[in-house]
C-alpha atoms as a PDB file:
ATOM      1  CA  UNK A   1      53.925  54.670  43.851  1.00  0.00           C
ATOM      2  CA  UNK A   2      50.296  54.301  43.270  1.00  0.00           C
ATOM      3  CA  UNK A   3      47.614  51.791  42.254  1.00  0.00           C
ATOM      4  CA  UNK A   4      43.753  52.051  41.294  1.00  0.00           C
ATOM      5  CA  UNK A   5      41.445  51.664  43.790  1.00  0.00           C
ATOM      6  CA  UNK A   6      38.976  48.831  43.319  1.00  0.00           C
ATOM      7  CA  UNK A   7      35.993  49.337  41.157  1.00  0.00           C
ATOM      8  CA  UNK A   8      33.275  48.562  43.393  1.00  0.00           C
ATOM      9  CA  UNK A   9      34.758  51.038  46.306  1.00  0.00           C
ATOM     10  CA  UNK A  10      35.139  53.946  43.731  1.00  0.00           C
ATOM     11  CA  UNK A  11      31.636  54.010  42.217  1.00  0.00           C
ATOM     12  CA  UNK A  12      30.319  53.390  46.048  1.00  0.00           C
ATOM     13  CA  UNK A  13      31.889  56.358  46.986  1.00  0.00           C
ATOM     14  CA  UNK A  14      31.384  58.437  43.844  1.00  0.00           C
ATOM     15  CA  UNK A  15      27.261  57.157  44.364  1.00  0.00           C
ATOM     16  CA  UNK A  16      27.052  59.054  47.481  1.00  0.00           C
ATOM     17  CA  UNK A  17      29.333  61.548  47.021  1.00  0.00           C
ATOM     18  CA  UNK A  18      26.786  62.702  44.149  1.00  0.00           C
ATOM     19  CA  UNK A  19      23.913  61.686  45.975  1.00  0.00           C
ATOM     20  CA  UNK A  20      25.025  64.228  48.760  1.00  0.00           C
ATOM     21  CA  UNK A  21      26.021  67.219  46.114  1.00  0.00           C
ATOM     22  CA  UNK A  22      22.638  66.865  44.602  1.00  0.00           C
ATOM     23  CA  UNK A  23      20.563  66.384  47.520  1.00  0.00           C
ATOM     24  CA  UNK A  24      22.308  69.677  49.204  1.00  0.00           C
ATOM     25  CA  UNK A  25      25.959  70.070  48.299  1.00  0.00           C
ATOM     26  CA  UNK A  26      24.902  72.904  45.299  1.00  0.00           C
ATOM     27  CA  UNK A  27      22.135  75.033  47.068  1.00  0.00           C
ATOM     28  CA  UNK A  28      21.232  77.508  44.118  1.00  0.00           C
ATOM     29  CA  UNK A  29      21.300  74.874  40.954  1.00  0.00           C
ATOM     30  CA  UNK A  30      18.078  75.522  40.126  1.00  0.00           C
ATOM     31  CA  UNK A  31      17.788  79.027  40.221  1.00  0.00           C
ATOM     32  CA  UNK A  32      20.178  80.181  37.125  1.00  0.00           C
ATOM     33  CA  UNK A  33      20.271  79.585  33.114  1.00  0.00           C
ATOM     34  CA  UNK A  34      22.433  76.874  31.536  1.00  0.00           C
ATOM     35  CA  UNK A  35      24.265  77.387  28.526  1.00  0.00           C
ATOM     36  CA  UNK A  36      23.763  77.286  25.092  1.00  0.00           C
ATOM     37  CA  UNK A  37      27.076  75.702  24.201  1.00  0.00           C
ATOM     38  CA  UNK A  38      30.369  74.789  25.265  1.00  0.00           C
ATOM     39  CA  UNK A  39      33.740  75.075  23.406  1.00  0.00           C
ATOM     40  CA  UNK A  40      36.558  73.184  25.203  1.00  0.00           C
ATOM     41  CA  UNK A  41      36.851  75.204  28.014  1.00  0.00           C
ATOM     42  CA  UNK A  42      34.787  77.870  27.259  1.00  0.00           C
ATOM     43  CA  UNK A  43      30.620  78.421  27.456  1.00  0.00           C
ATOM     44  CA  UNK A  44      28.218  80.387  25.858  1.00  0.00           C
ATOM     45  CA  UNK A  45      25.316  81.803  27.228  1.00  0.00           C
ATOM     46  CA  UNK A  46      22.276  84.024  24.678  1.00  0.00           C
ATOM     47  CA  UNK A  47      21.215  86.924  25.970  1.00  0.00           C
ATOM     48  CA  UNK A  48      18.234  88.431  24.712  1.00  0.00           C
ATOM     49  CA  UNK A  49      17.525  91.808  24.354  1.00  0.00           C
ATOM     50  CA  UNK A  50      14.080  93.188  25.136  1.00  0.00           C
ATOM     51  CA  UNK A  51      12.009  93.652  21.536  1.00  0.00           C
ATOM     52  CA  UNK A  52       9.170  95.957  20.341  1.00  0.00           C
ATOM     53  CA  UNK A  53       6.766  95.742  17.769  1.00  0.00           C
ATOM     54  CA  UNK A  54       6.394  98.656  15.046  1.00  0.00           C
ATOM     55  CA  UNK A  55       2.878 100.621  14.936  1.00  0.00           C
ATOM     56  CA  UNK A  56       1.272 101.930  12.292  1.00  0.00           C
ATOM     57  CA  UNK A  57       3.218 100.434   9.501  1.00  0.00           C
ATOM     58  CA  UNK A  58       2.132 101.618   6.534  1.00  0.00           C
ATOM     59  CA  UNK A  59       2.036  99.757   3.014  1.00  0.00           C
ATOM     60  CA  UNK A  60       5.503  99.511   1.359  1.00  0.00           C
ATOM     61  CA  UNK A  61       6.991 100.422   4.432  1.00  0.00           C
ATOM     62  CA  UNK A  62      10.678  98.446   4.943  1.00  0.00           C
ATOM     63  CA  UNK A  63      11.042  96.662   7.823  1.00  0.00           C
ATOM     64  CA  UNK A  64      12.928  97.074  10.979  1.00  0.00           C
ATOM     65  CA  UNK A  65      14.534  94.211  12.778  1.00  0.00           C
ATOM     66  CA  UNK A  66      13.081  93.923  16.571  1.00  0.00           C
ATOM     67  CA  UNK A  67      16.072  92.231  18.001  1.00  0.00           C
ATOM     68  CA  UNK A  68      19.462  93.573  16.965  1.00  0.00           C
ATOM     69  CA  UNK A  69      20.724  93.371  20.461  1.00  0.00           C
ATOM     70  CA  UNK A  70      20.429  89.358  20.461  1.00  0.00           C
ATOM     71  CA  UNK A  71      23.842  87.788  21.118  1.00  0.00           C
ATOM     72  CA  UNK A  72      25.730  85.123  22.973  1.00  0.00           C
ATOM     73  CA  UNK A  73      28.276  85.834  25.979  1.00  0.00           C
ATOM     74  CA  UNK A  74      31.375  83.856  26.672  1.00  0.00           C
ATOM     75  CA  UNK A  75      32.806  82.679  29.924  1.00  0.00           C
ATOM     76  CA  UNK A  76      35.373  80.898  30.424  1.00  0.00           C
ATOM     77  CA  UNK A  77      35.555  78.143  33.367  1.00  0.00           C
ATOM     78  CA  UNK A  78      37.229  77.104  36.578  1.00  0.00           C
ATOM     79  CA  UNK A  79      37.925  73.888  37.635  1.00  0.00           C
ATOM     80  CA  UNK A  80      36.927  73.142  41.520  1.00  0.00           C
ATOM     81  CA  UNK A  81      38.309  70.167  43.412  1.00  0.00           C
ATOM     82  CA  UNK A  82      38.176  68.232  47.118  1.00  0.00           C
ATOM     83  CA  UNK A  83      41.172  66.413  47.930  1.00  0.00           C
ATOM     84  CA  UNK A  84      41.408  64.630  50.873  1.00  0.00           C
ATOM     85  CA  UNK A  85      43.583  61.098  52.243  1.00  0.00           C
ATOM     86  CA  UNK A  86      41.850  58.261  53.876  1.00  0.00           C
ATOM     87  CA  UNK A  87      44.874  56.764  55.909  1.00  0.00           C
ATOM     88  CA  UNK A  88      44.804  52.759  56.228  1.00  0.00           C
ATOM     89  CA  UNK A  89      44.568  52.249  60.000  1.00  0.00           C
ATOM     90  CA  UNK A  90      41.604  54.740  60.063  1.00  0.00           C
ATOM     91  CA  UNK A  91      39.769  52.781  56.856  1.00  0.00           C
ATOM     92  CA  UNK A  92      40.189  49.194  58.565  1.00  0.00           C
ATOM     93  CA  UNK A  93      38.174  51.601  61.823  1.00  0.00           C
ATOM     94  CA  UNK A  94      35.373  53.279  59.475  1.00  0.00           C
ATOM     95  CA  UNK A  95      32.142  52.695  59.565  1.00  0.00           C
ATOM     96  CA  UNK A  96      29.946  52.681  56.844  1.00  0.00           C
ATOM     97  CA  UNK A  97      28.105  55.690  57.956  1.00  0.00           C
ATOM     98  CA  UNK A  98      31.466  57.353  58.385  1.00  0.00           C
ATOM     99  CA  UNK A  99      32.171  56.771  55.032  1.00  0.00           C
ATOM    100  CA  UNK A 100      29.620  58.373  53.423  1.00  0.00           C
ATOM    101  CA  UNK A 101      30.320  61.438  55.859  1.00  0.00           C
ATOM    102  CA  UNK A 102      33.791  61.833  54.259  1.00  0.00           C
ATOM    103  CA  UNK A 103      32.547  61.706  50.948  1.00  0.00           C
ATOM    104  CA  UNK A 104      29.683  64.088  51.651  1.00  0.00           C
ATOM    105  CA  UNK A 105      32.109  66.473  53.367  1.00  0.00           C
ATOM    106  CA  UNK A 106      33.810  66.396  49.894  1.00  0.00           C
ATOM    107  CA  UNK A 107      30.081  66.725  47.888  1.00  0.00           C
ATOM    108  CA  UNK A 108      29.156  69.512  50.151  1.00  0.00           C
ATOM    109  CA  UNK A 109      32.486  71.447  49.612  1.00  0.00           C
ATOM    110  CA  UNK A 110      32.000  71.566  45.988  1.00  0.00           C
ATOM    111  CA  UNK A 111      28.703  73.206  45.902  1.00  0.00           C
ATOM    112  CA  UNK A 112      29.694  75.808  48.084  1.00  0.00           C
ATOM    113  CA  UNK A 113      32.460  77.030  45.683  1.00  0.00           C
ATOM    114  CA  UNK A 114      29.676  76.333  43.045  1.00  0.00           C
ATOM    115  CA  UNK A 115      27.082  78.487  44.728  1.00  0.00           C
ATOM    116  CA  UNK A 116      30.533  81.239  45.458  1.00  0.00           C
ATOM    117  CA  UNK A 117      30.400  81.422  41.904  1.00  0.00           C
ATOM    118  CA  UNK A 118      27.497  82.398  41.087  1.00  0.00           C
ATOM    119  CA  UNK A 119      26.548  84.711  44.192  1.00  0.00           C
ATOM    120  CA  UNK A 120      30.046  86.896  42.328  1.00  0.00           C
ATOM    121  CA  UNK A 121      28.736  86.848  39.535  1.00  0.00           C
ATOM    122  CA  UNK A 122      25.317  88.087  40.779  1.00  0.00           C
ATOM    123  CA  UNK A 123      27.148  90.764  42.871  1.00  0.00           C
ATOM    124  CA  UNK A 124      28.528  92.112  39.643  1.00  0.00           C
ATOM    125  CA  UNK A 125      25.102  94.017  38.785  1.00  0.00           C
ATOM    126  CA  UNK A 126      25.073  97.699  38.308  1.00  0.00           C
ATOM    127  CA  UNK A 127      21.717  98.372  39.677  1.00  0.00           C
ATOM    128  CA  UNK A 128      21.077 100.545  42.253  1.00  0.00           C
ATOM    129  CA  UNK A 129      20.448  98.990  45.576  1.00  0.00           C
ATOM    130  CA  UNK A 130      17.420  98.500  47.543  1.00  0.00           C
ATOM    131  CA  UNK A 131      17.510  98.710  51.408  1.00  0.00           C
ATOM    132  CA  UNK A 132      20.115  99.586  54.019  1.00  0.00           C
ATOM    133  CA  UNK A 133      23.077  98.730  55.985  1.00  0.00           C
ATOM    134  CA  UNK A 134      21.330 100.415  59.095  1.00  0.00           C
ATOM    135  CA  UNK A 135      18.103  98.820  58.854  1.00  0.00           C
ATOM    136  CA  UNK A 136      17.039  95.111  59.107  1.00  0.00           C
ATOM    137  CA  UNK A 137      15.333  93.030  56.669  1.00  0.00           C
ATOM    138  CA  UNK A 138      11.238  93.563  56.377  1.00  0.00           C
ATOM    139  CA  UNK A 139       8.704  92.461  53.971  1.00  0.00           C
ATOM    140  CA  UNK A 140       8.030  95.926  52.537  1.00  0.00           C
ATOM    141  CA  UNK A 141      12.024  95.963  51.530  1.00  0.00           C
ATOM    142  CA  UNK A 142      11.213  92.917  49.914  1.00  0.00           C
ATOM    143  CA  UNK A 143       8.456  94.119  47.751  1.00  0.00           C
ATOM    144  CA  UNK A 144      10.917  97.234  46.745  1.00  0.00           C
ATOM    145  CA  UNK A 145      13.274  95.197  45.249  1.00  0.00           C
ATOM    146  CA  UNK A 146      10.409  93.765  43.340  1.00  0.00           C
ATOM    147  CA  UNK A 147       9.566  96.562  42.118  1.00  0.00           C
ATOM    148  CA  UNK A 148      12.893  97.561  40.989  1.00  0.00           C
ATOM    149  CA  UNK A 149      12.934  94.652  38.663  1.00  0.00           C
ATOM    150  CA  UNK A 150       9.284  95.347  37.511  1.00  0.00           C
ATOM    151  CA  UNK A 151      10.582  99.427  36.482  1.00  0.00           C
ATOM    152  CA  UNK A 152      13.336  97.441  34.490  1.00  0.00           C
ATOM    153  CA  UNK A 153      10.786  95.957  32.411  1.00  0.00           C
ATOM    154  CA  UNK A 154      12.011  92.339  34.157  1.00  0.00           C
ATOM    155  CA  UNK A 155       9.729  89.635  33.568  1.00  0.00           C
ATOM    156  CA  UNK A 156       7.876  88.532  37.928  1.00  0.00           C
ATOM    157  CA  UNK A 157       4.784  87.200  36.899  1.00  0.00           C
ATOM    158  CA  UNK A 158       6.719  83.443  35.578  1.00  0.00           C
ATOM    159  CA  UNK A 159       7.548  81.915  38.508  1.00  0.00           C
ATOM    160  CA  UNK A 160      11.465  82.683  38.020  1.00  0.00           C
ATOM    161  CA  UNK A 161      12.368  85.121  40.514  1.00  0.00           C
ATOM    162  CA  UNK A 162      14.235  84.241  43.328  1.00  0.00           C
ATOM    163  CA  UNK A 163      15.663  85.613  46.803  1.00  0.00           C
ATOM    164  CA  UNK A 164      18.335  84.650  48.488  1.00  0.00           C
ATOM    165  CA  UNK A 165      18.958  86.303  52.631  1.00  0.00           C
ATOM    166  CA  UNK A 166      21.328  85.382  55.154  1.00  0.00           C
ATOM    167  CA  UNK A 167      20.472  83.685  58.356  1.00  0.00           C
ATOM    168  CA  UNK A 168      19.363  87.349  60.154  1.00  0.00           C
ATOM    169  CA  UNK A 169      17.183  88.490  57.163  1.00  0.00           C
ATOM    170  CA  UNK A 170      15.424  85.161  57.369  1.00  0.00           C
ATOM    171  CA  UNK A 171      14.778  85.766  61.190  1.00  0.00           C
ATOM    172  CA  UNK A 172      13.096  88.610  61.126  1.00  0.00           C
ATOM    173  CA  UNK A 173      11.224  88.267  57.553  1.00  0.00           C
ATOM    174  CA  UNK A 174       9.793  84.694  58.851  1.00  0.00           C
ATOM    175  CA  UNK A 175       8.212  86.559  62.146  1.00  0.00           C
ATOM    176  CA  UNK A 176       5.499  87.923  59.602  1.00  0.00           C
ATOM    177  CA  UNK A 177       2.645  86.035  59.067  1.00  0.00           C
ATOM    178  CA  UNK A 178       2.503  87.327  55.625  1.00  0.00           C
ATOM    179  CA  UNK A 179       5.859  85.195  55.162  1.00  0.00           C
ATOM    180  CA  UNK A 180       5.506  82.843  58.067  1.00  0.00           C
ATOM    181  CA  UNK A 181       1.822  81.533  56.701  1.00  0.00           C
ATOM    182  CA  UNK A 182       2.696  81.174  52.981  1.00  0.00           C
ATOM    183  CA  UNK A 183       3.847  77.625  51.368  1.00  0.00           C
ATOM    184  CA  UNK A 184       7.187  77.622  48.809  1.00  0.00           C
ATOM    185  CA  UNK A 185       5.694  76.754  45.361  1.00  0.00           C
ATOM    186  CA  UNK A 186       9.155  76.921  43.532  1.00  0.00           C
ATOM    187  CA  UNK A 187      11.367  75.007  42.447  1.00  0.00           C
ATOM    188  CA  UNK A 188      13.214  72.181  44.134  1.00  0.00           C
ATOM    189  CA  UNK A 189      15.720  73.584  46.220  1.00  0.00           C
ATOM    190  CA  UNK A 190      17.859  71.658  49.079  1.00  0.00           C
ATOM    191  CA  UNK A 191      16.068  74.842  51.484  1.00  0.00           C
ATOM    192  CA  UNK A 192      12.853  73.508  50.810  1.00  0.00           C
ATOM    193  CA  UNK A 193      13.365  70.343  53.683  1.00  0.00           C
ATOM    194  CA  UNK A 194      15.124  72.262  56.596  1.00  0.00           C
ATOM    195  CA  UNK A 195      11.779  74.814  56.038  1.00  0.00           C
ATOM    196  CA  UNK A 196      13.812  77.674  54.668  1.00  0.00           C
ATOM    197  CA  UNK A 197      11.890  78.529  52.149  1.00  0.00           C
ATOM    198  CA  UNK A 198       8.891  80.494  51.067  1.00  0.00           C
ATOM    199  CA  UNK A 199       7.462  81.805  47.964  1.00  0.00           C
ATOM    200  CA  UNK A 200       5.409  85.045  48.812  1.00  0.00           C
ATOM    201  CA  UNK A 201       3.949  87.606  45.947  1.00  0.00           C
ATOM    202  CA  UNK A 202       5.937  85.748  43.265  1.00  0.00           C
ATOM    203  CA  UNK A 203       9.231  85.988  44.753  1.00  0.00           C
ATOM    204  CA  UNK A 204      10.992  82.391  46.119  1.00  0.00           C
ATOM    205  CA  UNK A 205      12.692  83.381  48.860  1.00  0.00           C
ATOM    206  CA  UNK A 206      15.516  81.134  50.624  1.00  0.00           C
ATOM    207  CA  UNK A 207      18.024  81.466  53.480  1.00  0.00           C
ATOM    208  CA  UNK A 208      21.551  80.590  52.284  1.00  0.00           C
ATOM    209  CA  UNK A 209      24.404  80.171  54.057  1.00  0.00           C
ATOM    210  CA  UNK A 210      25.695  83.356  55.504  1.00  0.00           C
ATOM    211  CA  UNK A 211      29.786  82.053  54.807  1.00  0.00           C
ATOM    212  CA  UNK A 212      28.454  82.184  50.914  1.00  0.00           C
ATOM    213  CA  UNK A 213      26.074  85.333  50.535  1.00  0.00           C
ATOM    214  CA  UNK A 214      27.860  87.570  52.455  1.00  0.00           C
ATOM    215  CA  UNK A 215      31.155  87.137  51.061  1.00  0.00           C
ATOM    216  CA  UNK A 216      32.617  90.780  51.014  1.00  0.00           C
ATOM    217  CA  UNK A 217      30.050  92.285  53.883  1.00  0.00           C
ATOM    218  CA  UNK A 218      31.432  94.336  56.521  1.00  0.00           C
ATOM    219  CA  UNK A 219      30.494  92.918  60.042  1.00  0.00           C
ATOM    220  CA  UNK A 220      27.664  93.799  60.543  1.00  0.00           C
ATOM    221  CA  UNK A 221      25.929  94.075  56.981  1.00  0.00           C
ATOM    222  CA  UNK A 222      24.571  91.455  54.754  1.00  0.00           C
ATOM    223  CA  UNK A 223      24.298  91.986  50.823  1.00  0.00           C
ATOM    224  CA  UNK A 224      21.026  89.777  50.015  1.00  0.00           C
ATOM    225  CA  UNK A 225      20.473  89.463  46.671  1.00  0.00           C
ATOM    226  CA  UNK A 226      16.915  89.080  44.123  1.00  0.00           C
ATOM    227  CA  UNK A 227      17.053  87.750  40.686  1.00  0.00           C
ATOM    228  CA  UNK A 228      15.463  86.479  37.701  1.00  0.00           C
ATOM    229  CA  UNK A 229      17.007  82.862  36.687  1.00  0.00           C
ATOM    230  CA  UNK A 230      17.287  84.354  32.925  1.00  0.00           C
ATOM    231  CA  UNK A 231      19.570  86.448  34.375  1.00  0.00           C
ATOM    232  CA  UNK A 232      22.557  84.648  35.682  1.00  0.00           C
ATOM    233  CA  UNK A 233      24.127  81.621  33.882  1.00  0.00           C
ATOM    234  CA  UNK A 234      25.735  79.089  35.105  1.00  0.00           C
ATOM    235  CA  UNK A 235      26.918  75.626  33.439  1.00  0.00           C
ATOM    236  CA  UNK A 236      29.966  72.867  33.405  1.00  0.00           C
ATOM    237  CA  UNK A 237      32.093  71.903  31.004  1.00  0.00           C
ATOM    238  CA  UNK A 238      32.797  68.903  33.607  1.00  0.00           C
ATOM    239  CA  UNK A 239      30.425  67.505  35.559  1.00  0.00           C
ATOM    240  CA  UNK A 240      31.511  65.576  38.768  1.00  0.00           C
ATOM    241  CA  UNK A 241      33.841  62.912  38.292  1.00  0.00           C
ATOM    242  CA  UNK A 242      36.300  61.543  40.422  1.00  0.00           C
ATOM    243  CA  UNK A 243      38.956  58.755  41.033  1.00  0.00           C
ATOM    244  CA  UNK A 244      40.550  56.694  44.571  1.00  0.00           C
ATOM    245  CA  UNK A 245      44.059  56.229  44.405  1.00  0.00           C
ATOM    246  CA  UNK A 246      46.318  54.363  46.838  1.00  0.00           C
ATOM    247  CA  UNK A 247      49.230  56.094  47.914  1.00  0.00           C
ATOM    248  CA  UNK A 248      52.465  53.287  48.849  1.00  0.00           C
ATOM    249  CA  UNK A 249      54.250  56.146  50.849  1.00  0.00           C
ATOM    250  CA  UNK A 250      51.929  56.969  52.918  1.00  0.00           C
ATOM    251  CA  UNK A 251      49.611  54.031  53.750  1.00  0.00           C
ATOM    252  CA  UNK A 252      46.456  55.696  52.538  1.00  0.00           C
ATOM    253  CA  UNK A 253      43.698  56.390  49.753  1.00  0.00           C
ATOM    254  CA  UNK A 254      43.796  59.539  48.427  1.00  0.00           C
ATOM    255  CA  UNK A 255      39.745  60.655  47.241  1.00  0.00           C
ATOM    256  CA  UNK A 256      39.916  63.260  44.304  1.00  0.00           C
ATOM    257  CA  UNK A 257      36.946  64.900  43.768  1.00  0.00           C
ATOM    258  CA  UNK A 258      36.299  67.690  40.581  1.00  0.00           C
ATOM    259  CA  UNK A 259      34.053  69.603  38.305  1.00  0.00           C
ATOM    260  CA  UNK A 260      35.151  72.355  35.969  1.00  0.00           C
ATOM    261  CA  UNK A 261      32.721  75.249  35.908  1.00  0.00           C
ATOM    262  CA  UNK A 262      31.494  79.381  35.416  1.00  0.00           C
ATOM    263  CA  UNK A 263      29.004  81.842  36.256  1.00  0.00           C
ATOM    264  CA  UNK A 264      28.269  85.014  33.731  1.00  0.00           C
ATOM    265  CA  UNK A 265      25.785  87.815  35.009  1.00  0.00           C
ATOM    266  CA  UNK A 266      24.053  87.648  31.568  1.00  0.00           C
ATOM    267  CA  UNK A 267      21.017  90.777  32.521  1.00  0.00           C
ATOM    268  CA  UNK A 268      22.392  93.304  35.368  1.00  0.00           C
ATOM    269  CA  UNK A 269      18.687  94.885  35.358  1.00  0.00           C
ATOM    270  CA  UNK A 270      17.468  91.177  36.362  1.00  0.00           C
ATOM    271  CA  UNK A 271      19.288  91.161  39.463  1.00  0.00           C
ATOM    272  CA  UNK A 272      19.097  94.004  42.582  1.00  0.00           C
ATOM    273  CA  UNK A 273      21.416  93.907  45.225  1.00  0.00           C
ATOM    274  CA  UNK A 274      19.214  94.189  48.758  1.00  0.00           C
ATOM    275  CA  UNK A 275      21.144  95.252  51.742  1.00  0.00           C
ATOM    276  CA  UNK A 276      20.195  94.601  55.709  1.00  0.00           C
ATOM    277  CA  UNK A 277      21.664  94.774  59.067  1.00  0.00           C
ATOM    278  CA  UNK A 278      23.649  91.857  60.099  1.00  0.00           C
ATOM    279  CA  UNK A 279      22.749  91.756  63.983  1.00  0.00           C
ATOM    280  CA  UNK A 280      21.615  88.765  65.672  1.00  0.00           C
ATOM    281  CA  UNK A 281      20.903  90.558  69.031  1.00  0.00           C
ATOM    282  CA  UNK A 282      18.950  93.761  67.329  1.00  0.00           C
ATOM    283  CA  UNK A 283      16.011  90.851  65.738  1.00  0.00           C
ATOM    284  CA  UNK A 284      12.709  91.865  66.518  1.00  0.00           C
ATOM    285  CA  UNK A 285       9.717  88.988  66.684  1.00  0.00           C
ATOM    286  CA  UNK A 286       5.890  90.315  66.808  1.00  0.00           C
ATOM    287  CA  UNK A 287       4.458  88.077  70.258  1.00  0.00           C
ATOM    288  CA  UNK A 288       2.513  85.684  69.325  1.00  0.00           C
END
């Protein structure tokens, strides 16, 4: 047997539960494309192909359509939920504070799957691979995979491309000054107030969590990745909701927490896998 929780306790919690998800629950929500509709459970994203105009038309000559490769992609979605119980005796013990920690355990646990999703989906492109297993991260591997997406004909110079390394990577890039000096100019990212973030020659570039990005990496490599946010979709067909529900058996509140959402690699050429050495001990820091 169960009964409703009461109003004022579930929008409480639901408040900071989506206070916490947006302040730093969903790291990468800013960096990707939305969608351009949804169909029950289904989205769709465009993708456009790149067009060219025709030279030296002459008069009468018929005339050939520049974008034939314009479409829309499907994908269909996933729901994600946090269930947890909040037992009686330990309620009537909670503090506020501890409150908000259980329901920003719950935020945060969300927008990890959420940013799972979409680092899969990124993983997905065909391009060739900048960098190496053997070698750590450095600035000039960084500009490489810039240049990758430049010989693809991908759009840099509008502010959209973005970087994400793991923890190592972010060691040993931020011990250059050319890194180290610069100031993020991007987008608002949950990075941007724990300083782990910088936006050098165009690129944004962010540590995220290692238990995210390297999902898949052998022990001691780390598969960073560069994109361009027309690249990668990502969208919900639900955005959080939740409900409280007391459970009679068991003396407790059960918290359900849920979205329902997908990820579609929409441009492979927009987004270059960057490998690195995973090694803590083998980081090397210029002295001051």
């Amino acid at each position: 047997m169960s009964q409703t929780a009461p109003n004022h306790y579930v929008q409480q919690w639901k408040s900071t539960a989506l206070h916490q998800y947006q302040a730093g629950g969903f790291a990468l929500r800013n960096t990707t494309t939305p969608p351009e509709k949804i169909t029950g459970e289904k989205m769709w994203f465009p993708i456009f192909g790149t067009v060219e105009a025709e030279e030296d038309v002459q008069r009468g000559d018929e005339a050939t359509p520049a974008n034939p490769n314009d479409t829309t992609v499907g994908v269909d979605t996933k729901k994600s939920r946090a269930f947890e119980e909040v037992y009686e005796d330990d309620l009537d013990q909670m503090t506020v504070n501890r409150q908000q920690a259980v329901a920003k355990r719950s935020a945060m646990a969300l927008g990890r799957v959420h940013d799972k999703t979409i680092i899969r989906a990124l993983k997905l492109t065909t391009t060739t691979a900048v960098g190496a297993y053997a070698n750590l991260m450095d600035f000039n591997t960084m500009i490489k995979a810039k240049q990758a997406l430049m010989a693809a004909d991908v759009e840099v110079a509008d502010g959209n491309i973005f970087f994400a390394v793991d923890s190592v990577s972010w060691s040993q890039l931020i011990g250059d000054k050319r890194i180290a000096n610069a100031d993020y100019q991007g987008p608002d990212l949950p990075m941007t107030k724990g300083a782990l973030a910088k936006t050098v020659h165009g690129i944004h570039l962010f540590a995220l969590s290692d238990s995210i990005l390297r999902t898949g990496d052998s022990a001691l490599q780390a598969t960073c990745l560069m994109w361009h946010r027309d690249s990668i979709g990502f969208g919900y067909v639900r955005e959080l909701t939740g409900s409280v529900d007391w459970d009679n058996r068991k003396d407790c509140w059960t918290h359900n927490m849920r979205m329902r959402i997908g990820s579609k690699l929409l441009l492979p050429a927009g987004a270059v896998p960057v490998l690195a050495k995973y090694d803590a001990s083998a980081i090397s820091l210029p002295t001051p």
